[in-house]
Every structure is written in structure tokens, then in C-alpha cells.
N, C-alpha and C. Protein backbone atom coordinates (compact mmCIF):
# COMPACT_ATOMS: atom_id res chain seq x y z
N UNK A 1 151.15 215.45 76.59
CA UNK A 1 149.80 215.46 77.07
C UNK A 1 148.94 214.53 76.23
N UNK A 2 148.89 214.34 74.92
CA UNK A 2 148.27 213.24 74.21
C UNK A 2 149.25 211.95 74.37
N UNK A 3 149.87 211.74 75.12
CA UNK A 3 150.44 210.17 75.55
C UNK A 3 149.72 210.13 76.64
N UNK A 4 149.20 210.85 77.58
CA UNK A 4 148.39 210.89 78.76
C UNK A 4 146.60 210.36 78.15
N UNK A 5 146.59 211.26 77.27
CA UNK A 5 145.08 211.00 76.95
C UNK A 5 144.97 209.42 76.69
N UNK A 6 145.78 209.21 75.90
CA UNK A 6 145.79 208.08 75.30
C UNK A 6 145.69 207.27 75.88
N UNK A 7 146.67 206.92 76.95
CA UNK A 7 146.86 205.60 77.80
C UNK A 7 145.48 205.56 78.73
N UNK A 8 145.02 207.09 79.03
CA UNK A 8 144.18 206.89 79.93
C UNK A 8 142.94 206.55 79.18
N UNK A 9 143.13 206.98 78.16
CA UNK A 9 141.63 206.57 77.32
C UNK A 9 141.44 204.72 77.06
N UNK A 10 142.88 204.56 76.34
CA UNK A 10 142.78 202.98 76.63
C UNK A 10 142.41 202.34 77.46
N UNK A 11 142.64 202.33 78.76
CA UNK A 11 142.80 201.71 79.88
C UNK A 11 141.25 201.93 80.15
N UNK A 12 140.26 203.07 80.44
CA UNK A 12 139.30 203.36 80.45
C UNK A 12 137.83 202.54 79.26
N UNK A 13 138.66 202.58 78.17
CA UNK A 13 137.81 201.93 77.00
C UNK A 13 137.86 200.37 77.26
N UNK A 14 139.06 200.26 77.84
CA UNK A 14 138.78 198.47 78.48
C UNK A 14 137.92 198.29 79.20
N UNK A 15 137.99 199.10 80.20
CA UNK A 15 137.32 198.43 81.64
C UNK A 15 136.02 198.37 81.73
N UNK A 16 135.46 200.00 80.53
CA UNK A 16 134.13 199.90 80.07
C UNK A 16 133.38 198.85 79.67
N UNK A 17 134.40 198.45 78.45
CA UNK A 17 133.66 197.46 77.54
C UNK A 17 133.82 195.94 78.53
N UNK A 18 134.83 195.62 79.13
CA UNK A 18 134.89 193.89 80.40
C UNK A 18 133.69 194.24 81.09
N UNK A 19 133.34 195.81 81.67
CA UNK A 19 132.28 195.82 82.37
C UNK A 19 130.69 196.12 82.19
N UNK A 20 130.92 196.08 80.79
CA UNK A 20 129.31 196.20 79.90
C UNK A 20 129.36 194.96 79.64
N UNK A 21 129.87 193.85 79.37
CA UNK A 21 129.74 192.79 79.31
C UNK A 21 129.47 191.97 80.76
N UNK A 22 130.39 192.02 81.26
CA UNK A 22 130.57 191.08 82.87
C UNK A 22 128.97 191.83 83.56
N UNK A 23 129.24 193.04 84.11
CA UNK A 23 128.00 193.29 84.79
C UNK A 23 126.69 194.42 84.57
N UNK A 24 126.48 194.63 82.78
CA UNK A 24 125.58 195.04 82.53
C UNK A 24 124.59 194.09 81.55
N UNK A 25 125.41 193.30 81.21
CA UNK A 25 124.63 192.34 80.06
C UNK A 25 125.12 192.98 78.88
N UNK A 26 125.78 193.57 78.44
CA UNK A 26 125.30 194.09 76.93
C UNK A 26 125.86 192.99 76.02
N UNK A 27 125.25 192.87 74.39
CA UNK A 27 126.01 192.21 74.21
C UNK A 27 127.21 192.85 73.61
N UNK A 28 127.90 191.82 72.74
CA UNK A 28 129.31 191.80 72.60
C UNK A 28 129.67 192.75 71.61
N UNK A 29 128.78 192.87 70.63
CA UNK A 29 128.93 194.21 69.64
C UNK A 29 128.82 195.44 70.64
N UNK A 30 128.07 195.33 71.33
CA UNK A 30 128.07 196.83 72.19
C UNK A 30 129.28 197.30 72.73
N UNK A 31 129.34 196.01 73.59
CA UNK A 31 130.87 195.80 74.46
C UNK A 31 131.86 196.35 73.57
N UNK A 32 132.22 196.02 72.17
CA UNK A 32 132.96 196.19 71.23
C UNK A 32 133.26 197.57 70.54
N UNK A 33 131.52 198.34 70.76
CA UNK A 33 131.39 199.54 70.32
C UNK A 33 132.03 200.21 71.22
N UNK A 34 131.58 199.94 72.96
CA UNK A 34 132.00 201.00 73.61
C UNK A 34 133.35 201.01 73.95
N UNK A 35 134.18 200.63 73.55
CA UNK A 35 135.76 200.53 73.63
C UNK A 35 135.94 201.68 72.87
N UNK A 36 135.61 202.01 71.73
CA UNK A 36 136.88 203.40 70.97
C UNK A 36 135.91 204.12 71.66
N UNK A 37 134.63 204.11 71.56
CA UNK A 37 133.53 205.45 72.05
C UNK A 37 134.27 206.41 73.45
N UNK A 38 134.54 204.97 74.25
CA UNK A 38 134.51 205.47 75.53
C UNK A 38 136.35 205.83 75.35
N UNK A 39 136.84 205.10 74.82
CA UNK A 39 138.48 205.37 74.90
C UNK A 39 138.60 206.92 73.99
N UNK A 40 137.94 206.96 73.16
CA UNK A 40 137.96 208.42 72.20
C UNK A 40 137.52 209.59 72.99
N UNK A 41 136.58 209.03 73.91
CA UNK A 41 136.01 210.34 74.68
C UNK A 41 136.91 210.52 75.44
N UNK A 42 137.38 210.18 76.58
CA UNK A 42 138.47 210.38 77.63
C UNK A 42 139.70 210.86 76.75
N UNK A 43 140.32 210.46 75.59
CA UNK A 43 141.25 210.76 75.25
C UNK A 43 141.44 212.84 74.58
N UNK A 44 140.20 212.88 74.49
CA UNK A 44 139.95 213.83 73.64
C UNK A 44 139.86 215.29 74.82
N UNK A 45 139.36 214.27 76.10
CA UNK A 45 138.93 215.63 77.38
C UNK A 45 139.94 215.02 77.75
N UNK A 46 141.12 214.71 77.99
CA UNK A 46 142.24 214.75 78.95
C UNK A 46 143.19 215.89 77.87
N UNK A 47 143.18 215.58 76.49
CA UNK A 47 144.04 217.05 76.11
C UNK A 47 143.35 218.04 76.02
N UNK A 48 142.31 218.03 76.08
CA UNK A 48 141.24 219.26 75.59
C UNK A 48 141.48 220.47 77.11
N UNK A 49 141.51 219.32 78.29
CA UNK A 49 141.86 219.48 79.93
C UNK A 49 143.18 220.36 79.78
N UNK A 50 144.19 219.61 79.43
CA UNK A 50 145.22 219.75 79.42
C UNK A 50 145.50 221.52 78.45
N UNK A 51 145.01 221.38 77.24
CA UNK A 51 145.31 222.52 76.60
C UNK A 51 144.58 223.66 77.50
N UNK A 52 143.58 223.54 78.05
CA UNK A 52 142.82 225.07 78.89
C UNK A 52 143.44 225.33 80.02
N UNK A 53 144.27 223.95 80.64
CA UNK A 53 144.98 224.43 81.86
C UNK A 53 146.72 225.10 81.31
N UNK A 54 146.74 225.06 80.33
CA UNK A 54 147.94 225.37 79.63
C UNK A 54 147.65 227.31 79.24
N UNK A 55 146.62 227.47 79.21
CA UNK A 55 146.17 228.36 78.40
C UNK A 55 145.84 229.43 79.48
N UNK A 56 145.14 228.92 80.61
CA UNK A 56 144.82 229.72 81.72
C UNK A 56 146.39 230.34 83.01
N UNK A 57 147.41 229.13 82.50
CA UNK A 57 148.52 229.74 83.69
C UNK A 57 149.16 230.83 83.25
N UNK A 58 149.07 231.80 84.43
CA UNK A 58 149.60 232.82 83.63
C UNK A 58 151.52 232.67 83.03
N UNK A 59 151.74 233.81 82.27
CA UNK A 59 153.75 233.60 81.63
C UNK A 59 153.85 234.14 82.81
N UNK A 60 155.37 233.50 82.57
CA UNK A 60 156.12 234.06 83.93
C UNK A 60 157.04 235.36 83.78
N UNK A 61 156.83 236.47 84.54
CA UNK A 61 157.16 237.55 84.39
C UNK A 61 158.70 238.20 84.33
N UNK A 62 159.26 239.03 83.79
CA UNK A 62 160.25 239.25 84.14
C UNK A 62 160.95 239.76 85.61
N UNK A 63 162.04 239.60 85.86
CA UNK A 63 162.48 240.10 87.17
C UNK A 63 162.78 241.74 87.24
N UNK A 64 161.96 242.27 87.97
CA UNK A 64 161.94 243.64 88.11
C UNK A 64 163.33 244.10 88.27
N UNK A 65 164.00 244.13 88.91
CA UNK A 65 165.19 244.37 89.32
C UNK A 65 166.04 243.29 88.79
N UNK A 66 167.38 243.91 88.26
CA UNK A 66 168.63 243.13 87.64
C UNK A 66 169.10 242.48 88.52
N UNK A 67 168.82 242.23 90.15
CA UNK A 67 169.63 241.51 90.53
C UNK A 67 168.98 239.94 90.63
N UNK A 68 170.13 238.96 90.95
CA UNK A 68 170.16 237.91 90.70
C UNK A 68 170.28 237.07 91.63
N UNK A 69 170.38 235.53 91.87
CA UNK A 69 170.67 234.87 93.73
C UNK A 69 172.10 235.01 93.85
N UNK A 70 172.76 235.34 92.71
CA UNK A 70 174.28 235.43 92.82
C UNK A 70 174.64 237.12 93.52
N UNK A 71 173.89 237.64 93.46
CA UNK A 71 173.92 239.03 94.09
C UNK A 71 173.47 240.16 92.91
């Protein structure tokens, strides 16, 4: 789940910062800033995501009865 955050945070912290530059104006220190900002944030709520949906499924129960698909 943090190889998920990650990549998605990367990929996200790019497109931010090409697109605070290309079509917001900012300048280039900004552009520069918002790369970890924005890649740290996404990375942090995709496991943060990940651990509450981990946390909320319920265990899986035992089988009431001993029998089995084998009979």
C-alpha cells in the first residue's frame, strides 16, 4: 500500500508542479515547492485510505459447521 501512495503521489506532484508553471503562472520556486507538498500529501492519504479500509473490513469468520466442499 505505500508503493501505491508513492507512485501515485509522484506522478501527482509532477503534473501539479508542469501545471503551476504551464497554466497558472507560478514561478519556478513555487512550481518546485509544490512537487513534494503535493506528492507528500497524496502519498500520506492513499495509506492513511488504505490503513482505515484495512481496519473497517470485517475478519473472516470461522465455519460453523466442520463440513467442508470436499464433503
Amino acid at each position: 500500500m505505500a508503493w501505491i501512495g508513492v507512485f501515485l503521489g509522484t506522478f501527482a506532484g509532477l503534473a501539479c508542479s508542469i501545471l503551476g508553471v504551464l497554466i497558472w503562472n507560478l514561478p519556478l520556486w513555487a512550481a518546485l515547492l509544490l512537487y513534494p507538498v503535493t506528492g507528500s500529501a497524496i502519498a500520506v492519504s492513499v495509506v492513511v485510505f488504505f490503513l482505515l479500509r484495512e481496519a473497517q473490513s470485517p475478519a473472516a469468520e470461522p465455519m460453523a459447521s466442520g463440513r467442508t466442499v470436499n464433503g
